[in-house]
Protein backbone atom coordinates (compact mmCIF):
# COMPACT_ATOMS: atom_id res chain seq x y z
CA UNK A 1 20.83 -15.14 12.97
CA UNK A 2 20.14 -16.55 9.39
CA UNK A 3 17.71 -14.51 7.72
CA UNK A 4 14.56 -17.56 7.55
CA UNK A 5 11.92 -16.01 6.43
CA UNK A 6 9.61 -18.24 3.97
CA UNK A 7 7.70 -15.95 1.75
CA UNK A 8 4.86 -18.78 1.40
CA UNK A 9 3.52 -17.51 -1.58
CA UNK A 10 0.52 -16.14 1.03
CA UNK A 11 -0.80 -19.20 1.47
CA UNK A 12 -0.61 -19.61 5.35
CA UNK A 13 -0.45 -16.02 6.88
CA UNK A 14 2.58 -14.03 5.37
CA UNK A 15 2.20 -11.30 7.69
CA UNK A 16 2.13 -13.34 10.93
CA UNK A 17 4.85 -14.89 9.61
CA UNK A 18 6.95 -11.96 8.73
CA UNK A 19 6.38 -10.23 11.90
CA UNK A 20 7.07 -13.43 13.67
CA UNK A 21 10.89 -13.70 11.57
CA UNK A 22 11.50 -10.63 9.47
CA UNK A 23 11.43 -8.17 12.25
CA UNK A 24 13.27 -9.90 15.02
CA UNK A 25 16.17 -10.97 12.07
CA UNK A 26 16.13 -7.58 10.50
CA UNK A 27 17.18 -5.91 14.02
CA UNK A 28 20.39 -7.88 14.25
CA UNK A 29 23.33 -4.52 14.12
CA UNK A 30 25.47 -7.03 12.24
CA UNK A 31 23.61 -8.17 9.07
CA UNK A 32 24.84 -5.61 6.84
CA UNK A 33 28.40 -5.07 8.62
CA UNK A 34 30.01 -7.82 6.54
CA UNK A 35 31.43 -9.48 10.18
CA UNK A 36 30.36 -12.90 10.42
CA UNK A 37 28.55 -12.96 13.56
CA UNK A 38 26.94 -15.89 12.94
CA UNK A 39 27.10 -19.25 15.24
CA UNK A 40 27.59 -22.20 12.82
CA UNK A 41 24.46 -23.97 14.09
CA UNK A 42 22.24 -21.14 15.68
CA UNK A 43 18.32 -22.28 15.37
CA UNK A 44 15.63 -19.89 14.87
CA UNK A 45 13.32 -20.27 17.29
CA UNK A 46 10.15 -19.71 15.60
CA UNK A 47 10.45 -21.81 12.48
CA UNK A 48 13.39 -24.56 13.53
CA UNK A 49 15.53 -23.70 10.16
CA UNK A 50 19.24 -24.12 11.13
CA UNK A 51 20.91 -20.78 10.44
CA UNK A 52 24.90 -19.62 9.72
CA UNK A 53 26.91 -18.20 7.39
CA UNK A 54 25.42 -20.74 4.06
CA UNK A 55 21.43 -19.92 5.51
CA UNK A 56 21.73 -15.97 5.31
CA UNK A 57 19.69 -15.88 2.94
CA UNK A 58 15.67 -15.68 2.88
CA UNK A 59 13.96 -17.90 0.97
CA UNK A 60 11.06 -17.87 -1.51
CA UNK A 61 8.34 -20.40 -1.96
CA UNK A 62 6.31 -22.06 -4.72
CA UNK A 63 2.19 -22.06 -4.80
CA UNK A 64 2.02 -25.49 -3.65
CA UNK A 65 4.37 -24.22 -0.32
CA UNK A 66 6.89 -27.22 -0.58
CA UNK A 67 9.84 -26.32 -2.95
CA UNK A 68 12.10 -23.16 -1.48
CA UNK A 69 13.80 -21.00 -3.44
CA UNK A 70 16.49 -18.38 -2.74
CA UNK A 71 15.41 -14.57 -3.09
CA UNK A 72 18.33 -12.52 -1.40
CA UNK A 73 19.21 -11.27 2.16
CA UNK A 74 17.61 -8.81 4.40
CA UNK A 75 18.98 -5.65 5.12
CA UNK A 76 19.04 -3.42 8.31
CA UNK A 77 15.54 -1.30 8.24
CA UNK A 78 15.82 1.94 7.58
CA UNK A 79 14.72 3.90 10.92
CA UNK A 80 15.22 7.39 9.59
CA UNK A 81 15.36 8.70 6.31
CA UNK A 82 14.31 7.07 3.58
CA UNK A 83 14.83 4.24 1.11
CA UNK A 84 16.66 5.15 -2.90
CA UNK A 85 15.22 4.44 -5.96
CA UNK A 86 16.29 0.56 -6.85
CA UNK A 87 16.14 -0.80 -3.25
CA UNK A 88 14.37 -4.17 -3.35
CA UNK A 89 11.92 -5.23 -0.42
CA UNK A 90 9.63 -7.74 1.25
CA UNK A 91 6.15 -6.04 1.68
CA UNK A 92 5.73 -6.64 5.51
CA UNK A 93 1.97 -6.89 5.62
CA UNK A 94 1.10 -8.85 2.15
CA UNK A 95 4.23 -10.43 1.55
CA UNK A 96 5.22 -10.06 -2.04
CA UNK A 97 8.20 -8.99 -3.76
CA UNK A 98 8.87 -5.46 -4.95
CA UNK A 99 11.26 -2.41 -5.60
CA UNK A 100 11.26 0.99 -5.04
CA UNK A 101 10.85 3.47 -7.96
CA UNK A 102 10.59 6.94 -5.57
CA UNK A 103 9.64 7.75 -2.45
CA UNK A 104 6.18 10.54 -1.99
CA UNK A 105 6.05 12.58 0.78
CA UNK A 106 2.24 12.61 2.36
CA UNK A 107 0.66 14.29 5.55
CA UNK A 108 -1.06 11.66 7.86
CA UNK A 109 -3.76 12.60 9.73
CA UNK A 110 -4.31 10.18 12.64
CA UNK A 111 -7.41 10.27 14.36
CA UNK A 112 -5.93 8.05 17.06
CA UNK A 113 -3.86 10.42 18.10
CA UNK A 114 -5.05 13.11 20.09
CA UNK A 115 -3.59 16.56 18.25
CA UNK A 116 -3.02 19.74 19.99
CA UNK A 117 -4.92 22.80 19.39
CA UNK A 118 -2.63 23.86 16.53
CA UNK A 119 -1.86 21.93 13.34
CA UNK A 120 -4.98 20.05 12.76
CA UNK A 121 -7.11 19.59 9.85
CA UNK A 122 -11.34 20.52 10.79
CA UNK A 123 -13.74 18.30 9.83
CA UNK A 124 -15.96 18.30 6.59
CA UNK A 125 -19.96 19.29 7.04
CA UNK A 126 -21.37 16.69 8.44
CA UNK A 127 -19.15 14.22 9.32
CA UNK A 128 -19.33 11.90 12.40
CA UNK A 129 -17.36 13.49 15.49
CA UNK A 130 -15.36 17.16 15.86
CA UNK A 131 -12.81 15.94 16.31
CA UNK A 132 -9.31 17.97 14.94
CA UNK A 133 -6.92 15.84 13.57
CA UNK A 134 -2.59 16.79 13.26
CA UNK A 135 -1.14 16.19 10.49
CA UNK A 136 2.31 15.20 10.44
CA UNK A 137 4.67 14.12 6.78
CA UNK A 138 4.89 10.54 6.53
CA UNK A 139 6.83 9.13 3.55
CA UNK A 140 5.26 6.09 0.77
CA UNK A 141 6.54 4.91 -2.16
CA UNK A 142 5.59 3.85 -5.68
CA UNK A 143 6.45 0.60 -6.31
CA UNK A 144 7.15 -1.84 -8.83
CA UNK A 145 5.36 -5.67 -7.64
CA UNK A 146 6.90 -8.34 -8.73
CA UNK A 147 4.68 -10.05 -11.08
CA UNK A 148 5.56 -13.79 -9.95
CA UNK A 149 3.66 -12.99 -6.39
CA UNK A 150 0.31 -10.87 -8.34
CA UNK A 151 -1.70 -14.30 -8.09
CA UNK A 152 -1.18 -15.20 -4.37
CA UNK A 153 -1.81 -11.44 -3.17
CA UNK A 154 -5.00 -11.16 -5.52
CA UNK A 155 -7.64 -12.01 -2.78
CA UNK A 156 -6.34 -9.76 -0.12
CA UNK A 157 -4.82 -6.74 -2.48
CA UNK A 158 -5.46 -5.67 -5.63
CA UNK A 159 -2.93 -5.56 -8.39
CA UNK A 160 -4.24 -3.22 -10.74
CA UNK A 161 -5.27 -0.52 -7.88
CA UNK A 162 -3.56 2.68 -9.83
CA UNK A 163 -5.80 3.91 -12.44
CA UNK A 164 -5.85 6.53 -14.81
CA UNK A 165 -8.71 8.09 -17.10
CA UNK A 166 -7.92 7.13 -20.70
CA UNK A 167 -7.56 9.75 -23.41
CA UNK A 168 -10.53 9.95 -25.11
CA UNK A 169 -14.27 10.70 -25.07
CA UNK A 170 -15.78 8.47 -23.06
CA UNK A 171 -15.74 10.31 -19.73
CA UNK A 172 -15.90 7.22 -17.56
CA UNK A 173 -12.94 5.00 -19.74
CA UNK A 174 -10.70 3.89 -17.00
CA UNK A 175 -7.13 1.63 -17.44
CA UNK A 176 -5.07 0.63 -14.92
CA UNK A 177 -1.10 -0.15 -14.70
CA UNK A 178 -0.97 -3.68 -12.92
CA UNK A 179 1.62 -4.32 -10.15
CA UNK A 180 1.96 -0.80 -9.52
CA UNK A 181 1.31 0.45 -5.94
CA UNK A 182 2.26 2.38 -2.56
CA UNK A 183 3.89 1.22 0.19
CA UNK A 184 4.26 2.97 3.23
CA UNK A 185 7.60 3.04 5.20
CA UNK A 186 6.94 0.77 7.52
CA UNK A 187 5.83 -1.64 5.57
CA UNK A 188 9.20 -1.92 3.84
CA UNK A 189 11.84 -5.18 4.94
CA UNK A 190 14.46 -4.31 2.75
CA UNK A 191 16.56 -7.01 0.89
CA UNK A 192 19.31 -6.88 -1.52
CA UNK A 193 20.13 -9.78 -3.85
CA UNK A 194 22.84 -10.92 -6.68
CA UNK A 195 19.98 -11.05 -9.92
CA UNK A 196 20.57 -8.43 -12.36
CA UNK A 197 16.80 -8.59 -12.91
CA UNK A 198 15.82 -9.54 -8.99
CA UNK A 199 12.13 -8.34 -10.20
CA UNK A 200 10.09 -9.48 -12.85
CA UNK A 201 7.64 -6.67 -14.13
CA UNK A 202 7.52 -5.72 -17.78
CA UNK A 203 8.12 -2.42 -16.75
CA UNK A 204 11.65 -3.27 -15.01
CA UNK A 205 14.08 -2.36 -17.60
CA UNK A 206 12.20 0.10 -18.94
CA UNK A 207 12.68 1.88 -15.68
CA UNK A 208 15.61 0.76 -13.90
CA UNK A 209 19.20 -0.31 -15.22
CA UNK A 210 21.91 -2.52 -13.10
CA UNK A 211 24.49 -0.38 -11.98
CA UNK A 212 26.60 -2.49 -9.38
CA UNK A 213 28.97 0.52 -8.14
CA UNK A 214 25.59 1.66 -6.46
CA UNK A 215 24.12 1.10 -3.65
CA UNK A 216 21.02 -0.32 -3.78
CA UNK A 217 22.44 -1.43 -7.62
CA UNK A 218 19.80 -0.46 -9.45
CA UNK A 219 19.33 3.22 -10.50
CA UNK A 220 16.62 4.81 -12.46
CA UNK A 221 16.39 5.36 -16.32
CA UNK A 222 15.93 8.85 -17.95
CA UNK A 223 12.18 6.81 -19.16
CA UNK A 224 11.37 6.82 -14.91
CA UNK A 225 12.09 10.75 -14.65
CA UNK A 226 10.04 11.22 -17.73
CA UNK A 227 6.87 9.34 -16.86
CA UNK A 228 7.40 10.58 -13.16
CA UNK A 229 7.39 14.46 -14.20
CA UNK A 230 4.34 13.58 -16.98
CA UNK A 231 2.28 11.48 -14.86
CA UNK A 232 3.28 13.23 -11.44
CA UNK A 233 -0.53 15.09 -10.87
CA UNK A 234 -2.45 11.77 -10.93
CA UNK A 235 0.15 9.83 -9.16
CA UNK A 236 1.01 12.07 -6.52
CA UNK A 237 -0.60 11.30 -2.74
CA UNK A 238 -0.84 14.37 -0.35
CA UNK A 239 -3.27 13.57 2.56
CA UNK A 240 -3.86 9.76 4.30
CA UNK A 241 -6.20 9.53 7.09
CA UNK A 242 -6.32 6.85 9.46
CA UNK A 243 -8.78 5.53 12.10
CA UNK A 244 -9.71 2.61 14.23
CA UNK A 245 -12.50 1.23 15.76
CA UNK A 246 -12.07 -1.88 17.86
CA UNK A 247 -9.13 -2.73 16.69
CA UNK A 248 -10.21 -2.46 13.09
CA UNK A 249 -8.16 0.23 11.61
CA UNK A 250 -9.26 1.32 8.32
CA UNK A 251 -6.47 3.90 6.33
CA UNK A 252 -7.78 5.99 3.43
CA UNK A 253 -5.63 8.00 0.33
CA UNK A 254 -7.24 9.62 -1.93
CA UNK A 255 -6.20 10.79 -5.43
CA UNK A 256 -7.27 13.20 -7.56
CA UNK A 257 -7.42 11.71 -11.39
CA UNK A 258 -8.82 14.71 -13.80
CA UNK A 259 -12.02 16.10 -14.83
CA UNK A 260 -13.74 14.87 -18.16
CA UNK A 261 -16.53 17.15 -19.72
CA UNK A 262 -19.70 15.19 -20.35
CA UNK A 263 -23.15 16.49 -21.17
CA UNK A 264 -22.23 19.97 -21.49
CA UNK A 265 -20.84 19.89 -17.19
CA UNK A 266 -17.74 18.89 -15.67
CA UNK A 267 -16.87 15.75 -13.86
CA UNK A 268 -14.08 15.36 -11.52
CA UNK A 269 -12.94 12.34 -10.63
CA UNK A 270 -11.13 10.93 -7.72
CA UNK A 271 -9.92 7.48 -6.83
CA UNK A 272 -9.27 6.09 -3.29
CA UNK A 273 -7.06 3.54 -1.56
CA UNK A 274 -8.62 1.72 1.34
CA UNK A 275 -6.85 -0.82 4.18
CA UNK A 276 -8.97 -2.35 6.78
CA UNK A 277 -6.27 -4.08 9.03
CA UNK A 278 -7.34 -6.51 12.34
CA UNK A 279 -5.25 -5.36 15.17
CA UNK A 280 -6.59 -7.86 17.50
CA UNK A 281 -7.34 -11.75 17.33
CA UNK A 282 -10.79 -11.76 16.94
CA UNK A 283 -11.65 -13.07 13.73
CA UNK A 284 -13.97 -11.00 12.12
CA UNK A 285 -15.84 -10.20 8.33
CA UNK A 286 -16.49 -7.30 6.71
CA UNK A 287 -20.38 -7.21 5.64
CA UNK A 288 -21.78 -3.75 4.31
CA UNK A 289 -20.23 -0.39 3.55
CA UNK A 290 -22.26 2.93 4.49
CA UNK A 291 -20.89 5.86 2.42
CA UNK A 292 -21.61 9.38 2.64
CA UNK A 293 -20.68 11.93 0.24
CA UNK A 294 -20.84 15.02 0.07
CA UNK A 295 -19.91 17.57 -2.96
CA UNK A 296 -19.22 21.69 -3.17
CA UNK A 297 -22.03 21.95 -5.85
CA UNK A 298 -24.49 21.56 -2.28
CA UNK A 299 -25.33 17.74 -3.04
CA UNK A 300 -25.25 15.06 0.41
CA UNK A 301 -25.40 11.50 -1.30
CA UNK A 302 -25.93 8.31 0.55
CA UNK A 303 -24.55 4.74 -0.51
CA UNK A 304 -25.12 1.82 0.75
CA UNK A 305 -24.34 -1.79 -0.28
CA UNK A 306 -22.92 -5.41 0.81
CA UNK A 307 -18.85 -5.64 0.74
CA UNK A 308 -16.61 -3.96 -1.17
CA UNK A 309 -15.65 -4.52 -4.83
CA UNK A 310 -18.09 -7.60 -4.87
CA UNK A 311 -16.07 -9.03 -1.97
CA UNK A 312 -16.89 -9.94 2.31
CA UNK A 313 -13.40 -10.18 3.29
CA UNK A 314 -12.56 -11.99 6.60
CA UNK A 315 -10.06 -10.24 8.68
CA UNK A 316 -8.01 -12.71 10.94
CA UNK A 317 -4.91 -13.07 13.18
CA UNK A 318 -3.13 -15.01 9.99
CA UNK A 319 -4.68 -12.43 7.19
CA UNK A 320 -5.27 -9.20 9.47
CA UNK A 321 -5.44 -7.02 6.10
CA UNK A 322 -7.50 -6.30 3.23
CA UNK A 323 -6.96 -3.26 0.57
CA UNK A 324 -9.09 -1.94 -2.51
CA UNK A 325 -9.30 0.80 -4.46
CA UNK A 326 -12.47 2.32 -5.87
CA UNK A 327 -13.75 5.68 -7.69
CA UNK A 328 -15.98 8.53 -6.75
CA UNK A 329 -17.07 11.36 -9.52
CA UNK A 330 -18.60 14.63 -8.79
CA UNK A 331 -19.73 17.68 -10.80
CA UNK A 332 -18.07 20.37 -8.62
CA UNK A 333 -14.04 20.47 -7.97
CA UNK A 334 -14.14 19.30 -4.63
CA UNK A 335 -16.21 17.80 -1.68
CA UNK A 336 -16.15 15.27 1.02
CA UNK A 337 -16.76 11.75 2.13
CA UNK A 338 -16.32 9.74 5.04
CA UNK A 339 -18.87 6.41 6.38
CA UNK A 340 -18.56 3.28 8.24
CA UNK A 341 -18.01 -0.64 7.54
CA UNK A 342 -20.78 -3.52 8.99
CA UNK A 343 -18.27 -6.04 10.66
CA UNK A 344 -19.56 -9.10 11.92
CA UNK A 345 -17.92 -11.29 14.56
CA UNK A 346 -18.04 -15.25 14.70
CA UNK A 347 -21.37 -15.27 16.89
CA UNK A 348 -23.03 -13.39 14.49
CA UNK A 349 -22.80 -9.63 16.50
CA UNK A 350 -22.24 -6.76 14.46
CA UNK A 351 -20.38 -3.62 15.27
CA UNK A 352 -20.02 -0.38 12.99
CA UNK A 353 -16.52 0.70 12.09
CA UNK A 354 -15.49 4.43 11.28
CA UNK A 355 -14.07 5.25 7.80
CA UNK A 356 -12.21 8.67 8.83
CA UNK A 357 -13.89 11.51 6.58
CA UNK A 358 -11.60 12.78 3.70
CA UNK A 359 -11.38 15.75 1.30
CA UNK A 360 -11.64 15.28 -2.40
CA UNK A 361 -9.91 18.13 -3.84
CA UNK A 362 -9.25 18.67 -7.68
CA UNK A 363 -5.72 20.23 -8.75
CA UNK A 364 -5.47 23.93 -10.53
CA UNK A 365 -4.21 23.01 -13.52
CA UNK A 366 -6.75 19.82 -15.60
CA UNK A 367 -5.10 20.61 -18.95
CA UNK A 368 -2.37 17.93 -19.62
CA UNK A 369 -4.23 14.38 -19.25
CA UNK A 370 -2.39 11.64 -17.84
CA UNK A 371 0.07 9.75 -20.11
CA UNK A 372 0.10 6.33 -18.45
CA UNK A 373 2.13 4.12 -20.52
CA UNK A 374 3.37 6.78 -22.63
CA UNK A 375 7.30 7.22 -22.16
């Protein structure tokens, strides 16, 4: 079946749209084989493009949704294993163009799954439920977003989520990489495509060269290995944690960023990732965050506020997701948090949605600071 899928620019529910094509095209055996199992004339179902051996290709849409433009074709998705350095993909949940620069391997604790006795991770002082929660490795990537899709992604996902703290005195300087992020694996619909630059991200060919013997063709530069291995203790991801609550699942990863000295005491400082994600078809919005956090040095704070990075986003069938990143500090090397979310349904109802509790730990060794953009 042609490979249809019209990456809309986000405009009118990527991910419902994705699902709806990507998935069901993606899990043809053939696509890759090079046997063309095409039918000349075979419609898609869904969308009513005419497929065959001239539509195998996806295609790639302006702002204003009307002109089409060819991206590349979809490959088989990867069930086991995992994806190289240089493969190009569709993000399956917020629809924008990326590539792979390496893959981290993460422990996710579920608390949807019920664990066994052994294996689990105990919960922090205080935290809602006693729940034990199994970990098990689950594998994300870094990624490279291509910079043509940052301003239709902007209102459900930030672009410029990866900070560091910046090299110098001021203890609370923060800078940020844009289109950098982390994908997880099933959020990958990999494609390949004829470009030599396929991507457009200032930090492309500083990273990644075209090597067409290869498969996926692009392979990483000596300048990737370096600013991996410098960079590697505030990019690195060890723990997610994942929860829902009425079919609002909200995923957590924290990262640990470095400690700063300020006022004669040191602060440690941590960012985190959040995704709230609408599993259902209620149409909901996000209202108020409840946050509780609690640090080593013996401290239990209490935050409370409306939305989340000045925003009340609305969670539906057509945009089910929402991510953000944010920052916590602390003067002690580790502690705890974990809350809820106000959502609000259409007839005004509200309902309280978990955030699973998390550690904040701080790594052994603060001496190098983070080089960023330094290759």
């Amino acid at each position: 079946m042609a490979a249809c899928a019209l990456r809309r620019g986000l405009l009118s529910g990527v991910s419902k749209f994705s699902r709806k094509h990507s998935h069901r095209i993606l899990s043809v055996p053939d696509i890759n084989s090079g046997n063309e199992v095409f039918k000349p004339r075979l419609q898609c179902r869904a969308c009513g493009l005419l497929g065959g051996v001239q539509q195998k290709m996806f295609m790639s849409s302006r702002p204003e949704g009307k002109v089409l433009e060819p991206v590349g074709v979809f490959e088989a998705v990867k069930q086991h294993g995992k994806y190289e350095t240089g493969q190009l993909f569709l993000h399956s949940v917020f629809g924008y163009r990326g590539i792979v620069l390496f893959p981290w391997h993460a422990r996710l604790y579920d608390r949807d799954i019920t664990p066994p006795v052994s294996d689990s991770k105990p919960e922090p002082p205080g935290a809602h439920g006693s729940k034990e929660v199994k970990g098990k490795t689950h594998t994300y990537y870094q990624v490279l977003i291509d910079t043509r899709d940052c301003p239709h992604i902007s209102q459900r996902s930030q672009t410029e989520a990866v900070t560091f703290l910046a090299n110098h005195d001021d203890s609370r300087a923060l800078y940020a990489i844009p289109g950098l992020d982390y994908v997880s694996h099933e959020d990958i619909l990999p494609y390949n495509s004829a470009e030599q630059i396929p991507i457009q991200h200032e930090l492309f060919e500083r990273f990644l060269m075209y090597n067409p013997p290869k498969s996926p063709p692009f392979t990483s530069r000596d300048t990737l290995k370096a600013w991996q291995e410098k960079n590697h203790p505030w990019l690195e991801l060890s723990d997610v944690h994942r929860e829902t609550t009425e079919n609002i699942r909200v995923t957590v990863i924290p990262f640990y960023m470095g400690m700063r000295e300020a006022q004669n005491s040191h602060v440690y400082w941590w960012r985190y990732c959040i995704r709230l994600e609408n599993l259902g078809n209620e149409v909901v919005q996000l209202r108020e965050r409840h946050w509780r956090i609690f640090s080593l040095s013996g401290t239990l704070e209490t935050v409370r506020g409306r939305g989340v990075v000045g925003r009340e986003p609305v969670l539906s069938k057509e945009q089910p997701a929402f991510q953000y990143s944010s920052h916590v500090s602390l003067q002690a090397p580790s502690g705890h948090m974990w809350g809820t979310f106000r959502i609000e349904r259409t007839d005004g109802s509200h309902f309280d949605v978990r955030i699973p509790p998390f550690s904040l730990e701080s790594n052994k060794d603060d001496k190098a600071p983070p080089a960023g953009y330094t290759f």
